[in-house]
Protein backbone atom coordinates (compact mmCIF):
# COMPACT_ATOMS: atom_id res chain seq x y z
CA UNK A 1 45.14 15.90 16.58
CA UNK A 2 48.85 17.76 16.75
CA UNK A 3 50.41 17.52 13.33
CA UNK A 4 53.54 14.73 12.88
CA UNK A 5 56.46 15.89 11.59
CA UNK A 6 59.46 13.77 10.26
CA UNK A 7 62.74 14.66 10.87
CA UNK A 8 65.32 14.25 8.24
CA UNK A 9 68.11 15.35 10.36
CA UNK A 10 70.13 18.56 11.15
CA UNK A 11 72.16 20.52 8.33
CA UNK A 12 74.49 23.36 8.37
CA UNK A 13 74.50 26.46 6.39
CA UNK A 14 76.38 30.10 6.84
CA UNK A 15 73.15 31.43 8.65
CA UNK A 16 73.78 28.40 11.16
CA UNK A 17 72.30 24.71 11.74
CA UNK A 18 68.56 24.06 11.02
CA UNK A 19 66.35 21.12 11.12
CA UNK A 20 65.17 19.52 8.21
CA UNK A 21 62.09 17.65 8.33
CA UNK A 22 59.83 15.66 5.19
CA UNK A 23 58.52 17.49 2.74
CA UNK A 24 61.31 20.60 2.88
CA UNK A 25 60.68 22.37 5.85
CA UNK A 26 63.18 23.75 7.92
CA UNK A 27 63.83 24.86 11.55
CA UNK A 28 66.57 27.51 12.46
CA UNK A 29 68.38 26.77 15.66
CA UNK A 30 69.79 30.06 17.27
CA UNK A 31 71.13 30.13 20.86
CA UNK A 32 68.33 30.79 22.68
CA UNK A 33 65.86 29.03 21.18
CA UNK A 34 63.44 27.11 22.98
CA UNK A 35 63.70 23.79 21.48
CA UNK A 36 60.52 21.33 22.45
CA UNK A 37 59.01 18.19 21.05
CA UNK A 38 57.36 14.89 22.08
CA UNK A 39 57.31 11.98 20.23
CA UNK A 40 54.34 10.73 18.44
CA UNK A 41 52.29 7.44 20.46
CA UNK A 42 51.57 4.64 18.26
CA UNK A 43 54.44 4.84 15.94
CA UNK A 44 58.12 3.51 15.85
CA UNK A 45 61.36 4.94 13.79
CA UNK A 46 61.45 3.84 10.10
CA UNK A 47 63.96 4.38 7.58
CA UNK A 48 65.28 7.47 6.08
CA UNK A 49 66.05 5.99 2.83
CA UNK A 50 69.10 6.90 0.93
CA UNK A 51 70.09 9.05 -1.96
CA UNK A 52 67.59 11.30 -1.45
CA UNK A 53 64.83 8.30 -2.05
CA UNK A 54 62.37 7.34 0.61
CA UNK A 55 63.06 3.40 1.83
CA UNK A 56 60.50 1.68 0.01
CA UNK A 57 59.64 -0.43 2.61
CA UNK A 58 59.56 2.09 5.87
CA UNK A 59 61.95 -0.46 7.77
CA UNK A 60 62.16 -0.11 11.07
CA UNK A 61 65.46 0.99 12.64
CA UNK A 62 67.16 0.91 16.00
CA UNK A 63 65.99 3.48 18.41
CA UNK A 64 69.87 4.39 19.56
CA UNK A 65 71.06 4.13 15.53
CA UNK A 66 73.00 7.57 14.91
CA UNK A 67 72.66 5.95 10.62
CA UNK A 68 68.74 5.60 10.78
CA UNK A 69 68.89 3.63 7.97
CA UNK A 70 67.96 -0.26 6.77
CA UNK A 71 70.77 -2.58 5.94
CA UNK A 72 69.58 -2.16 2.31
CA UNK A 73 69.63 1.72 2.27
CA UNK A 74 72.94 1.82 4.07
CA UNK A 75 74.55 -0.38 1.08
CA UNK A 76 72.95 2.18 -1.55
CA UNK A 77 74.09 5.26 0.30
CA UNK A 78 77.51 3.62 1.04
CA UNK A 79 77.94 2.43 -2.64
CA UNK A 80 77.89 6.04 -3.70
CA UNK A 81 79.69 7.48 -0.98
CA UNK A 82 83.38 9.45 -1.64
CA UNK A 83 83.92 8.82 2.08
CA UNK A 84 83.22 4.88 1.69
CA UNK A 85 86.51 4.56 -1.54
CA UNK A 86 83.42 3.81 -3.68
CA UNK A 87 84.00 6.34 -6.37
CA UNK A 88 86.90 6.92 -8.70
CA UNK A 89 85.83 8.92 -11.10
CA UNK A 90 84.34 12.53 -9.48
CA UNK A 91 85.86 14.94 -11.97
CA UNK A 92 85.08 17.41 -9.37
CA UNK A 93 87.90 19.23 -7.48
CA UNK A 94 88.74 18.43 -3.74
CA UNK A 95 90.15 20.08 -0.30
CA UNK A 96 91.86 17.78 2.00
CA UNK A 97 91.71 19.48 5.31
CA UNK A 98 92.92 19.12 8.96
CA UNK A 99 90.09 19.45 11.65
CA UNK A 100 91.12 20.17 15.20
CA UNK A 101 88.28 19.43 17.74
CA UNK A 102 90.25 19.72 21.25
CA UNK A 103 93.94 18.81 22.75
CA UNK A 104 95.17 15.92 20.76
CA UNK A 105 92.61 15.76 18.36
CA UNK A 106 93.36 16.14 14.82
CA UNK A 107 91.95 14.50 12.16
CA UNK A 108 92.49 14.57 8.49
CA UNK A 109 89.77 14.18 5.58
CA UNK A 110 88.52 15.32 2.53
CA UNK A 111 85.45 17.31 0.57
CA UNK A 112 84.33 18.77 -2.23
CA UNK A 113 85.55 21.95 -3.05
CA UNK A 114 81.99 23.14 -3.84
CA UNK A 115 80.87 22.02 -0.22
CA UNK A 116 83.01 25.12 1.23
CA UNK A 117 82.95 24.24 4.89
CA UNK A 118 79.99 22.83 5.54
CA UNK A 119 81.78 18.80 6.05
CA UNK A 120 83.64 20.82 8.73
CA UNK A 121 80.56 22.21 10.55
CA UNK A 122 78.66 19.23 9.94
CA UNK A 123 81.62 16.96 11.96
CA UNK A 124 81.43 19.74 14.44
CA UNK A 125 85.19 20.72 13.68
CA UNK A 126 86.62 23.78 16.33
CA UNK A 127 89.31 24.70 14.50
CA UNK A 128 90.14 24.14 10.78
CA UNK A 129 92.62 24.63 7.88
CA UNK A 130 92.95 23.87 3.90
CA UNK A 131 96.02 21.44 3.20
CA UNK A 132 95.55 20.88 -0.39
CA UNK A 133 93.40 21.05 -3.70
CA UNK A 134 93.57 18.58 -6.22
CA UNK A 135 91.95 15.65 -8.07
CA UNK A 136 89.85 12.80 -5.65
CA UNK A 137 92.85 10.17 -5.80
CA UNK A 138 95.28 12.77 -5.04
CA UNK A 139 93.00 13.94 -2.00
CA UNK A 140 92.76 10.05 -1.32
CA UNK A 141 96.20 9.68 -1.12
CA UNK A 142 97.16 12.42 0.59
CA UNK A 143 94.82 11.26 3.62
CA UNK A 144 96.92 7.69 3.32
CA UNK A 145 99.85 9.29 3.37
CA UNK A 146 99.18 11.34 6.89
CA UNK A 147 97.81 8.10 8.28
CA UNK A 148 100.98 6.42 7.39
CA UNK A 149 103.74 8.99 7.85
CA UNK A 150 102.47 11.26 10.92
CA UNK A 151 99.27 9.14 12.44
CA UNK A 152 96.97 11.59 11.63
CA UNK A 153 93.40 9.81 11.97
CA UNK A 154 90.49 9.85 9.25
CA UNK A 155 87.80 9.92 12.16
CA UNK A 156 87.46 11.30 15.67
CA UNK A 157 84.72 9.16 17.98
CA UNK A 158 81.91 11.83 18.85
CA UNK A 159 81.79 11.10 22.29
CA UNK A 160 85.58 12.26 22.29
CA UNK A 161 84.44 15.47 21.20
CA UNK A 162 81.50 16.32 23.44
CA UNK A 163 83.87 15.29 26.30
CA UNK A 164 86.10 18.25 25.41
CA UNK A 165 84.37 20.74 24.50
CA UNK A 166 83.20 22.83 27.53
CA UNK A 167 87.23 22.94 28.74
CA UNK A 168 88.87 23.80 25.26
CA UNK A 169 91.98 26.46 25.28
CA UNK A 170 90.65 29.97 26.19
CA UNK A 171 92.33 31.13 23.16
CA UNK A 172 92.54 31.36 18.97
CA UNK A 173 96.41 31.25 19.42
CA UNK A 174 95.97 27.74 21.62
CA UNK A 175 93.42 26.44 20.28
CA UNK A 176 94.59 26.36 16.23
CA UNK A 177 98.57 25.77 17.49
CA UNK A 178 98.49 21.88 17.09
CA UNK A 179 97.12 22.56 13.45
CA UNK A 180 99.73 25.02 12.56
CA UNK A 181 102.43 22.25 13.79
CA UNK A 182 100.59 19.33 11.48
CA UNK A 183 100.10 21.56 8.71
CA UNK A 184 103.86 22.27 8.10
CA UNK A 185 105.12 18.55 8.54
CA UNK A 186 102.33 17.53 6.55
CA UNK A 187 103.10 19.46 3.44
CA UNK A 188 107.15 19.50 4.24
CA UNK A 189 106.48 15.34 3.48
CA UNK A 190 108.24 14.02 -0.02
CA UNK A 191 105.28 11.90 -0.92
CA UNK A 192 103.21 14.24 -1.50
CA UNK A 193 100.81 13.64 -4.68
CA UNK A 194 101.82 15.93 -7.28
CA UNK A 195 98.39 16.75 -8.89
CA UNK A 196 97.77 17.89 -5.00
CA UNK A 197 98.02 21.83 -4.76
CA UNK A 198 99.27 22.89 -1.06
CA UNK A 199 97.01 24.93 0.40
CA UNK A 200 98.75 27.70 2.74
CA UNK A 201 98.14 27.06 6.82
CA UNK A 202 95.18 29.53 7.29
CA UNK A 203 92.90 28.13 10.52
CA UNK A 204 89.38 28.52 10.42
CA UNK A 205 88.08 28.89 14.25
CA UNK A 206 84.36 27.78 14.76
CA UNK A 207 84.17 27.86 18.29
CA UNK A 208 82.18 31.33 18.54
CA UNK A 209 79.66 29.99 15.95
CA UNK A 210 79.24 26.73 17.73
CA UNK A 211 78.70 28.72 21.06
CA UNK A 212 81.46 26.78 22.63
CA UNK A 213 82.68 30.12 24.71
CA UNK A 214 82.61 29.61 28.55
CA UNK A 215 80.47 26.09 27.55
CA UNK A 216 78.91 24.54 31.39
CA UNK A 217 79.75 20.76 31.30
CA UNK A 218 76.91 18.56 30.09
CA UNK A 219 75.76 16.29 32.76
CA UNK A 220 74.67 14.07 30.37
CA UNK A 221 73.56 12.80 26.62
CA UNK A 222 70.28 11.38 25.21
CA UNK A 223 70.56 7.63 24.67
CA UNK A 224 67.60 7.21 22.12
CA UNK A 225 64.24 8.48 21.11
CA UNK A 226 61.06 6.84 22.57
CA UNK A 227 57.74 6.66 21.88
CA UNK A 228 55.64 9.20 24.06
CA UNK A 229 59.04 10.80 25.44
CA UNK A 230 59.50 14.54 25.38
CA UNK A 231 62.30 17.18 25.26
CA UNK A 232 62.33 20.74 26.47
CA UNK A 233 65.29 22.97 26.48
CA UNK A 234 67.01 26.14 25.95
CA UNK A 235 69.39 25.74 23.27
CA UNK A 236 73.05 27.29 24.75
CA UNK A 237 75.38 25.71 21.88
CA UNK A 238 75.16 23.70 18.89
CA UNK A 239 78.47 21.81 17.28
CA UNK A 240 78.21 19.35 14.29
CA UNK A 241 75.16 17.00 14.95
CA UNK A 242 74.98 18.04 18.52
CA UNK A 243 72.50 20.14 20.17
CA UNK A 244 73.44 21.34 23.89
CA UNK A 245 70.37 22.39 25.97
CA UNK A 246 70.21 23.60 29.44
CA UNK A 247 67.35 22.10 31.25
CA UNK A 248 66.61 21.61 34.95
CA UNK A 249 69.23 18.98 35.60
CA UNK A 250 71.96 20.96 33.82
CA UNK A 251 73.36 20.81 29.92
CA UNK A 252 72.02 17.63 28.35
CA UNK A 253 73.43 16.61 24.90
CA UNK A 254 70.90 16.03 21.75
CA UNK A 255 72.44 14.02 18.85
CA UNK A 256 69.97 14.75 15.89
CA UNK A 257 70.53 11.88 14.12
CA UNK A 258 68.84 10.09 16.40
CA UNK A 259 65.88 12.44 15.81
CA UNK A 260 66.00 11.05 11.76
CA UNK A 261 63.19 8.95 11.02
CA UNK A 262 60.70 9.58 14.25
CA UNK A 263 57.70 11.62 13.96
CA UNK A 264 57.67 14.64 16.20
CA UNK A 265 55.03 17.23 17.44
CA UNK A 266 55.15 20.00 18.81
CA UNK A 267 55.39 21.02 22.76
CA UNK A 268 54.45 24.04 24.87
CA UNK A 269 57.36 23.15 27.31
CA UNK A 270 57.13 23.44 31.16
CA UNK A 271 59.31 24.84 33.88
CA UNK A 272 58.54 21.98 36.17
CA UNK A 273 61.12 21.75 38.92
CA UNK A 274 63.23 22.92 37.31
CA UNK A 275 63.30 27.12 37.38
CA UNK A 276 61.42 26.97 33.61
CA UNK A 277 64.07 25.46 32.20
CA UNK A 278 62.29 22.71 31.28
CA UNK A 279 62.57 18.82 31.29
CA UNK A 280 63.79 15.45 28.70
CA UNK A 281 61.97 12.24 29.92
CA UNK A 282 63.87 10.19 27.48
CA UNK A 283 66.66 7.83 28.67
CA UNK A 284 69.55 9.53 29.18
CA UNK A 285 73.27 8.28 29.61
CA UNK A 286 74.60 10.47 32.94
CA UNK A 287 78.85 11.47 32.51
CA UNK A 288 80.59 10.15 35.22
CA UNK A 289 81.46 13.02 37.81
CA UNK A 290 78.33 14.70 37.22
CA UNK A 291 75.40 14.37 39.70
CA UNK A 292 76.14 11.43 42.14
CA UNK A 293 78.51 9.59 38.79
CA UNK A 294 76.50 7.38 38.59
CA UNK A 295 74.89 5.66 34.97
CA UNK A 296 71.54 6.88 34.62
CA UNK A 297 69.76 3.82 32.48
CA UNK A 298 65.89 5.03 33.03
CA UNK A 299 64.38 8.65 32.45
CA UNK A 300 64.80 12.50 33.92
């Protein structure tokens, strides 16, 4: 029998993304890499607990949950979430930041200082800059204070950014200008918390690192995980959670999160129909314009 392995979702580091599965083994994802699984028979999805504990009842979750977690675990991991307003007291030092992730996108949030960039590359952010450095209420009132006075948002849907992000600006200069605008009425506002450093407008652009450069349109995202269902693809790009493979129907969109809490083994692949490229019988959500635009609700 194939060995099972758990996935515990996708994380970011300055070598790239990688998978991270139970027990502390990882994957690296380059561009290029052949990326194939099936999903194991006879199980479901349980739980990924929270806080780094396992759930200690292996709940089942919804197949098409991007959370993977119980209601239970999903109070814990909210109750000590920064994100969530839960926590006052983090002595630690924080950025607030402006993400760009296409043409009238621009979000505002905060992290850790220690973190570096990885909240950026883990929300799959194109472009990037600092704003300010300063104490967690500061930070937290700083991101009020853009929501208020310029309606800068605290969150971007995903399935705005995947819709963007194979027709982004062709250049550094475009693509970072909207953030250069934002960052200079932003820190030009009176309000602004005191304790809050202003950071000077210096954009980050991720888009080579993603592999977002001359990006084919997806035809279509993964829906959910089932039991018995398979993936095989090349990987051509890879932004936040999202993993862009080319397969014999065209770019199809992987969110890993819904890859958290399944148990996965191994595939050889096979070209199929499709030139070698390889297929995903899982149910997958077609865009509209690609193929005949229609909704695809059954499998590849």
């Amino acid at each position: 029998m194939a060995q099972t392995w758990k996935c515990a979702g996708l994380r970011w580091a300055a070598e790239g993304p990688a998978l991270r599965w139970d027990g502390g083994r990882r994957s690296p994802l380059p561009r290029g890499k052949r990326v194939a699984f099936e999903v194991a028979e006879g199980g479901g999805r349980t739980c990924g607990g929270a806080r780094g504990h396992p759930c200690p009842v292996r709940a089942a979750v919804s197949a098409r949950s991007t959370g993977a977690r119980c209601e239970e675990c999903a109070r814990l991991d909210r109750a000590h979430s920064v994100a969530a307003d839960t926590i006052a007291d983090d002595p630690r030092p924080y950025h607030v930041y402006l993400a760009w992730f296409g043409p009238g996108m621009v979000k505002v949030g905060i992290t850790a200082e220690e973190r570096g960039a990885a909240r950026l590359l883990e929300q799959g952010a194109v472009c990037f800059s600092w704003l300010g450095l300063g104490p967690l209420m500061a930070a937290r009132r700083s991101e009020e204070l853009l929501r208020a006075a310029l309606r800068v948002p605290d969150r971007i849907p995903y399935g705005d950014k995947r819709a963007v992000r194979s027709a982004l600006p062709g250049t550094e200069t475009e693509r970072t200008a909207e953030l250069r605008e934002l960052h200079g009425r932003a820190v030009a506002l009176p309000e602004w918390p005191e304790s809050l450093r202003r950071e000077p407008c210096q954009p980050v652009d991720h888009s080579g690192v993603f592999g977002l450069t001359d990006l084919p349109a997806a035809v279509g995202e993964v829906r959910e995980l089932v039991a018995g269902g398979a993936v095989c693809g090349e990987l051509v790009a890879a932004a936040g959670p999202d993993l862009h493979l080319a397969t014999g129907r065209g770019i199809v969109v992987l969110d890993t999160r819904l890859m958290t809490g399944w148990e996965l083994i191994p595939a050889g692949g096979g070209g199929g129909d499709g030139g070698g490229l390889g297929e995903i019988s899982l149910p997958v959500r077609e865009f509209k314009g690609a193929g005949d635009g229609s909704v695809q609700d059954g499998l590849f």
